[in-house]
Structure formats: C-alpha cells, structure tokens
Protein backbone atom coordinates (compact mmCIF):
# COMPACT_ATOMS: atom_id res chain seq x y z
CA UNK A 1 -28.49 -104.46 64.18
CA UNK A 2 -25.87 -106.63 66.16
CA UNK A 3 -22.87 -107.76 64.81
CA UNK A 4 -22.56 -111.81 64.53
CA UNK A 5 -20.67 -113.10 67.44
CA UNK A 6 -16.72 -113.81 65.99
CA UNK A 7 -13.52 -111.40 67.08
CA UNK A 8 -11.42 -110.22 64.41
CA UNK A 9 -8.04 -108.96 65.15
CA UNK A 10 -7.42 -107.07 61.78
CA UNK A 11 -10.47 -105.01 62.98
CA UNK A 12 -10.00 -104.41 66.75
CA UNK A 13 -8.70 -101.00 66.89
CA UNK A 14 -11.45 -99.95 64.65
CA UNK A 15 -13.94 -101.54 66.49
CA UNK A 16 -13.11 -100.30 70.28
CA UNK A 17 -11.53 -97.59 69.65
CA UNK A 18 -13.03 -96.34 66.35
CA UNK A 19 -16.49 -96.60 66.08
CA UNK A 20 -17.40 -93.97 63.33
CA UNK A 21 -14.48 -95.81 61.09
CA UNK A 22 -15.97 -99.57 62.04
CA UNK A 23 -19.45 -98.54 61.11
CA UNK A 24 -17.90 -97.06 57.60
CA UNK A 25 -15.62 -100.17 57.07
CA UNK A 26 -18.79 -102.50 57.87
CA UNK A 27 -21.09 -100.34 54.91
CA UNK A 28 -18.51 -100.50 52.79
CA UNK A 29 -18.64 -103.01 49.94
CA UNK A 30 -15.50 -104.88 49.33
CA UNK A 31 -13.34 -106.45 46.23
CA UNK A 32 -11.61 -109.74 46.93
CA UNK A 33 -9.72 -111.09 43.73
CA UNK A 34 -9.58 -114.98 43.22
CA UNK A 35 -5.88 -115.96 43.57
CA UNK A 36 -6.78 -119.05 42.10
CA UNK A 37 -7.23 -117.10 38.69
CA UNK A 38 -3.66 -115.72 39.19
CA UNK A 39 -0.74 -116.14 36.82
CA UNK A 40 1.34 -118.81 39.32
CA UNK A 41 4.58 -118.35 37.37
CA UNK A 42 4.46 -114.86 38.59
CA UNK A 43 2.44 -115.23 41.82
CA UNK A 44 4.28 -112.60 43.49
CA UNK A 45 3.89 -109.66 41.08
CA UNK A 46 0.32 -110.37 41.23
CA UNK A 47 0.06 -110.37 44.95
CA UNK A 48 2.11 -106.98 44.63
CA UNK A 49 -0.90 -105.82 41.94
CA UNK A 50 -3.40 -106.69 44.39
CA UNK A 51 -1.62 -104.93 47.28
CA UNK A 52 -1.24 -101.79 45.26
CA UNK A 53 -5.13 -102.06 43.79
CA UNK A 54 -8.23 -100.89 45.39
CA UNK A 55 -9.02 -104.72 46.27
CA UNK A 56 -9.88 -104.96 49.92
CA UNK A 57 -8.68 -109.06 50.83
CA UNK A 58 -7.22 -111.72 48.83
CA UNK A 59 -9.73 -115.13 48.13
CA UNK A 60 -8.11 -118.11 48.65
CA UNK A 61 -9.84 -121.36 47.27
CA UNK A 62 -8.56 -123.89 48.57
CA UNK A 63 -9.97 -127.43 46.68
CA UNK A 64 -9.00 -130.91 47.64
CA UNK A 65 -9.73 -132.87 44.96
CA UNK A 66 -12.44 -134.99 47.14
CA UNK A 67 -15.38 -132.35 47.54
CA UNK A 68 -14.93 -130.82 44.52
CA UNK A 69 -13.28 -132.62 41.34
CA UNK A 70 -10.13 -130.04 41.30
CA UNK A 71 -7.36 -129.49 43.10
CA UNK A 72 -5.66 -125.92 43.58
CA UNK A 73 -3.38 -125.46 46.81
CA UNK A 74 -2.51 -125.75 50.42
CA UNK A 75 -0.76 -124.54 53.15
CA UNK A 76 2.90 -124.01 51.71
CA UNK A 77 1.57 -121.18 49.12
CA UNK A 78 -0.59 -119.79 51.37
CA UNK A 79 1.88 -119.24 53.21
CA UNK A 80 4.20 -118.06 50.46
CA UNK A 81 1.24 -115.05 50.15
CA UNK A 82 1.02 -114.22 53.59
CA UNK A 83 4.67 -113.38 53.07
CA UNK A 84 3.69 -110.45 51.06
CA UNK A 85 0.24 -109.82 51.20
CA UNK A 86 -0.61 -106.36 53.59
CA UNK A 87 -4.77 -107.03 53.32
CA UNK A 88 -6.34 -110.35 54.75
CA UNK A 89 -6.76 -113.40 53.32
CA UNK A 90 -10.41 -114.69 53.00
CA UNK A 91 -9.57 -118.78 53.08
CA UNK A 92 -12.32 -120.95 51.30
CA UNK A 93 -12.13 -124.08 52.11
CA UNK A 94 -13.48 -126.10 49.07
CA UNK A 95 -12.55 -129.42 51.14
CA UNK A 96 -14.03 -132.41 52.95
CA UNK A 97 -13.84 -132.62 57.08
CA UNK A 98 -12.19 -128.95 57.02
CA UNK A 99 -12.24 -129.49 60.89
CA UNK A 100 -9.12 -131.60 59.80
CA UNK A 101 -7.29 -128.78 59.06
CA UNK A 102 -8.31 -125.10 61.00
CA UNK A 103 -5.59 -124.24 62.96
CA UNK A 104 -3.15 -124.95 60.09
CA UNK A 105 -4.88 -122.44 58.44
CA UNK A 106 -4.65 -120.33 60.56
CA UNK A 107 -1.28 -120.43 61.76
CA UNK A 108 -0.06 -119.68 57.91
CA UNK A 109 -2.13 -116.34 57.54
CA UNK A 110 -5.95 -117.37 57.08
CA UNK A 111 -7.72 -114.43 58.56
CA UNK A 112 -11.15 -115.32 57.59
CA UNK A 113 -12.36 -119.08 57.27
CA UNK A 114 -15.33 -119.96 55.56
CA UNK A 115 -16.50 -123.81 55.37
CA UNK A 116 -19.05 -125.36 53.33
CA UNK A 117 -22.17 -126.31 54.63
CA UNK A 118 -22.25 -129.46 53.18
CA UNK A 119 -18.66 -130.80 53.75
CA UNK A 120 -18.86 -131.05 57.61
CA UNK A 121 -21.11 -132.89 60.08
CA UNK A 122 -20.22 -130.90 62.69
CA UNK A 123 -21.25 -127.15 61.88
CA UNK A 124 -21.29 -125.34 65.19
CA UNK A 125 -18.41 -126.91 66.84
CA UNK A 126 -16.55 -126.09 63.67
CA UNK A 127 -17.29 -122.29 63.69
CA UNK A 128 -16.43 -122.20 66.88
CA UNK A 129 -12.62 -123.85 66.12
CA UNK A 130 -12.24 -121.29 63.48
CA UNK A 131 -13.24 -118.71 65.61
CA UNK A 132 -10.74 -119.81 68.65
CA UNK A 133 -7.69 -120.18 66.27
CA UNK A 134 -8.25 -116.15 65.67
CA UNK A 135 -10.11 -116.08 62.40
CA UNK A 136 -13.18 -114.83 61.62
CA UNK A 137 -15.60 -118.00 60.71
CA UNK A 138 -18.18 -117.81 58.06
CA UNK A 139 -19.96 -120.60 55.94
CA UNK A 140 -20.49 -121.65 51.89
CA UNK A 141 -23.59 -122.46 50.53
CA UNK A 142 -23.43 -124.62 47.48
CA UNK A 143 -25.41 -122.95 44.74
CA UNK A 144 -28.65 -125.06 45.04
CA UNK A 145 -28.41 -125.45 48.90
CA UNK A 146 -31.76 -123.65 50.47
CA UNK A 147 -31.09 -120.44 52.54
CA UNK A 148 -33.39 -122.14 55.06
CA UNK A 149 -30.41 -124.31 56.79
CA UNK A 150 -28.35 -121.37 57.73
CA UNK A 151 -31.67 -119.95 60.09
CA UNK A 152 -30.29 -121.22 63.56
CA UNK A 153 -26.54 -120.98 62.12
CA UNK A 154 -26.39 -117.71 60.83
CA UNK A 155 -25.84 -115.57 64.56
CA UNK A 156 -22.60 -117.42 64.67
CA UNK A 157 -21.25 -116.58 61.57
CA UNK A 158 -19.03 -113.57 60.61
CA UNK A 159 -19.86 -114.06 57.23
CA UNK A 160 -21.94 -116.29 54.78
CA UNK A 161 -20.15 -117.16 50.99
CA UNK A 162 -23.25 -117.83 48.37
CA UNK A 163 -21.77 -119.61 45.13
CA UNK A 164 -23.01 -118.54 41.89
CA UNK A 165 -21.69 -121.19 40.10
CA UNK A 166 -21.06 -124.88 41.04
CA UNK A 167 -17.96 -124.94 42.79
CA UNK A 168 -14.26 -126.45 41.62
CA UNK A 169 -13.13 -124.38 39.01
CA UNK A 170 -12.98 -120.66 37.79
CA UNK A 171 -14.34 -119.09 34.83
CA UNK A 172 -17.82 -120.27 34.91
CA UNK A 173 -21.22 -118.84 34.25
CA UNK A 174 -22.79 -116.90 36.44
CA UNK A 175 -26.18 -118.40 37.78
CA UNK A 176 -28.87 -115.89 37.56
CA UNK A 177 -30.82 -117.88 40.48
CA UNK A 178 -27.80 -116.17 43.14
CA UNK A 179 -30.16 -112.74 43.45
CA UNK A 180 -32.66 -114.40 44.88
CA UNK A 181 -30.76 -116.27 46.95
CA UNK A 182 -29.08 -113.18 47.94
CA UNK A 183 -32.81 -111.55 48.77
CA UNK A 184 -33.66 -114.41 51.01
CA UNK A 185 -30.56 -114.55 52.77
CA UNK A 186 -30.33 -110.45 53.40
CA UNK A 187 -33.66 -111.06 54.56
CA UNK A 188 -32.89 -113.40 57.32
CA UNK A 189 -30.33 -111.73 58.51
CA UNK A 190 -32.25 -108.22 59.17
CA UNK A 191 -34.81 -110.18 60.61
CA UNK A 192 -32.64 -111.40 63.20
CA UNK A 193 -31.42 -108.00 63.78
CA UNK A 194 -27.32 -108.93 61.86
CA UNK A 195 -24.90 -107.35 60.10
CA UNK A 196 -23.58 -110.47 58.52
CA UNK A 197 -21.73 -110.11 55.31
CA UNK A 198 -23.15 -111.77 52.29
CA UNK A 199 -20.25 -112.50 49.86
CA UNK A 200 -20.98 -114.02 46.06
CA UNK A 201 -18.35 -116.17 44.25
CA UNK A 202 -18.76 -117.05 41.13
CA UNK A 203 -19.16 -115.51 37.50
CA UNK A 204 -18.96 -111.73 38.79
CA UNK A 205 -17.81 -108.82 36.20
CA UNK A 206 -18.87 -105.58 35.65
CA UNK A 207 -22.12 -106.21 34.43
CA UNK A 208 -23.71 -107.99 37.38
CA UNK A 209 -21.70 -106.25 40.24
CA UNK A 210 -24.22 -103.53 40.68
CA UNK A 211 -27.08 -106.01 40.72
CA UNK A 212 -25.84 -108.33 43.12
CA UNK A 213 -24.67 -105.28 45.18
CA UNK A 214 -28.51 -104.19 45.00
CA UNK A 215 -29.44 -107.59 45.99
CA UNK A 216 -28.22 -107.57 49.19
CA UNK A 217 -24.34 -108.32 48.98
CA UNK A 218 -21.18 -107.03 50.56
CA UNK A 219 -18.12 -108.62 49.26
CA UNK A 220 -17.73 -109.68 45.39
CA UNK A 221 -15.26 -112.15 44.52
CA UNK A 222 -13.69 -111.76 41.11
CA UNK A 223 -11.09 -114.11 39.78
CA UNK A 224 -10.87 -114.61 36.03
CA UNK A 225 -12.90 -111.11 35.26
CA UNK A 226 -9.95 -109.41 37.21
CA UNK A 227 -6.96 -111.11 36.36
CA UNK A 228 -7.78 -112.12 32.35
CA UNK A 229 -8.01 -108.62 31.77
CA UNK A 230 -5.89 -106.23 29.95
CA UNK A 231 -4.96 -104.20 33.54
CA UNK A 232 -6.06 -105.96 36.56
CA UNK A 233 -6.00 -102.92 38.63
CA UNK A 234 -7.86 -100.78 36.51
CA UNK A 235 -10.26 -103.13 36.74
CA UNK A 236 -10.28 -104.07 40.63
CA UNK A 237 -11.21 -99.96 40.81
CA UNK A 238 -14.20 -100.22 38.32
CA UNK A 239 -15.69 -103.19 40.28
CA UNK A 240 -14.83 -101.08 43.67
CA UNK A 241 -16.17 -97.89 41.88
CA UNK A 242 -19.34 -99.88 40.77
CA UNK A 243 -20.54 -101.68 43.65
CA UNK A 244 -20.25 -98.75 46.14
CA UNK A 245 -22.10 -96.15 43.94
C-alpha cells in the first residue's frame, strides 16, 4: 500500500532513513488525549501528565462558536502547549472557512491539521495549504456525513478524523453507527492501495477501544474518559495496552 501524499517533518528521519521503525510507527495504534477535557487551571501539569504517559500526540479542538455552538480556544494557548509539549499536536479545526486561518496554525505548533468536510468550499486547495505550511493535512467527517465524499479526496489526505458523536462539546455518547463507518472507510482506503489513518473522536473508553480498533482504526481520541479519571496515566496505558493487543 502507498502512503497518502503529505510530508511530515516529525517523521522524516524515520521515514528515509529508518524504514523498519516507519513501518512499526505506521502499525502502531496511537492514544491522543482531548486537551479540551483538561483541567485549564492547571493546564500545564496536565500537559506534563501527557508527556510522561504512554499517549502518542495531544488533540487539540479548536471550536469557533459559528460551526459548532461552543467555543474552546485559539492560537495563544496553543501556543502556550507547544511550549511544553515533546509529542505533536493533532489540531482539529471545529471552525468555519479554516482556510482563514492555516498558517497561523501552523506557525504556533500544529503538526497535524485536520478540517471538516463540511466547513470549507474549497477542499483540495485547502489540503494542499495545510500541507505547504509543514503539517500533515487530514479531514473530519461529521458523524452522519457518507464515507462516499471522501472517494476522490482521500489520496491527499494524511489522515481522515470520523466523529462519533455530534461535534462541539466533550463528554457525549458514543454513536454505535461509527463501526460501520469505520468498515466503509478502511475499505476505501485498501482499495485504493493507502495507508491512511482512520482516527475516531468521540465517546471512546475502555469498553469500545478494542472494537473500534477491530473496525479498522488507528488513532483513538480520549478526552473526558482520560482526564475524569482517578489517574489519567494509568489510564492513557490501558487504552494504549488495549487497542494494540
């Protein structure tokens, strides 16, 4: 299978000069904990927990208030946790015309970007800014848009973000109709011969992580599950332990 078309720079070494190491980073399945579930009175011990845990990047959502109802943050805390973050930050950008706004992104620590489908005319020529500011480009599905539109899309994209639940705030329900979705889209993807990442926000604990890992998906994003509980890191490892067994 090919790899989808973006450069990453966190990866480079691995890639060129690597290759046993890139193939194992690219099967393994990866943790990324929901900073918007953090405790933001004490954002930087819990950037420091995540650094120290098993977690693999940081999620960023980042919500505008226009495309979805809430609003979370922007570019001054994001860069605040680029100041001590040491694994990337996945940047989802929960806003209208994110076009608006790449390179800003990117110049305060974004190292992936993902966009929603829905909140940008211009999908392609998009992508392709996110992918010229340096950041690995990927794209959200809303949780009852069909697989179907990412078909000619999908070679460009590093990465594509399913939601399991309807997007602007944390500590929903999971949506059992996301393994399916996950099926269709893993489907696609080997049928046009990529290695694209599938990665599910939304509702994920312990009890569906295995499931959705069995479905077809790569990178879980855990936000409330992770930092609600009793020791966040203990259970960052279970989730890690659980969806690559």
């Amino acid at each position: 299978m090919k790899e989808p078309s973006a450069d990453y720079r966190g990866f480079a070494f691995l890639v060129y000069f690597c290759p046993k190491s890139h193939k194992k980073l690219m099967s393994s399945k990866l943790i990324a904990p929901s900073i918007l579930a953090a405790d933001f009175a004490n954002l930087q011990r819990d950037i420091e927990m995540v650094n120290n845990s098993e977690a693999d990047w940081f999620h960023i959502d980042v919500m505008d208030g226009h495309f979805v109802p809430n609003i979370s943050y922007g570019m001054p805390v994001i860069q605040a946790i680029k100041r001590h973050a040491t694994k990337p930050l996945d940047v989802h950008l929960m806003i209208e015309k994110p076009e608006r706004y790449i390179e800003d992104f990117a110049n305060v620590g974004a190292d992936i970007i993902t966009v929603h489908h829905e909140s940008t005319v211009h999908l392609h020529r998009t992508l392709t800014q996110i992918k010229k500011a340096g950041c690995k480009a990927g794209i959200v599905l809303n949780l009852t848009t069909p697989i179907y539109v990412l078909e000619d899309i999908l070679p460009e994209c590093y990465m594509v973000l399913l939601m399991s639940i309807n997007p602007g705030f944390g500590g929903q329900k999971f949506e059992e109709m996301t393994f399916q979705r996950i099926k269709k889209l893993r489907k696609m993807a080997n049928e046009q011969g990529l290695n694209t990442r599938i990665e599910i926000d939304g509702g994920v604990t312990d009890k569906n992580a295995k499931a959705l890992i069995d479905a077809g998906a790569d990178v879980l994003v855990a936000g409330s599950h992770v930092f609600k509980s009793e020791n966040p890191t203990k259970t960052i490892s279970d989730l890690k332990s659980i969806a690559n067994s």
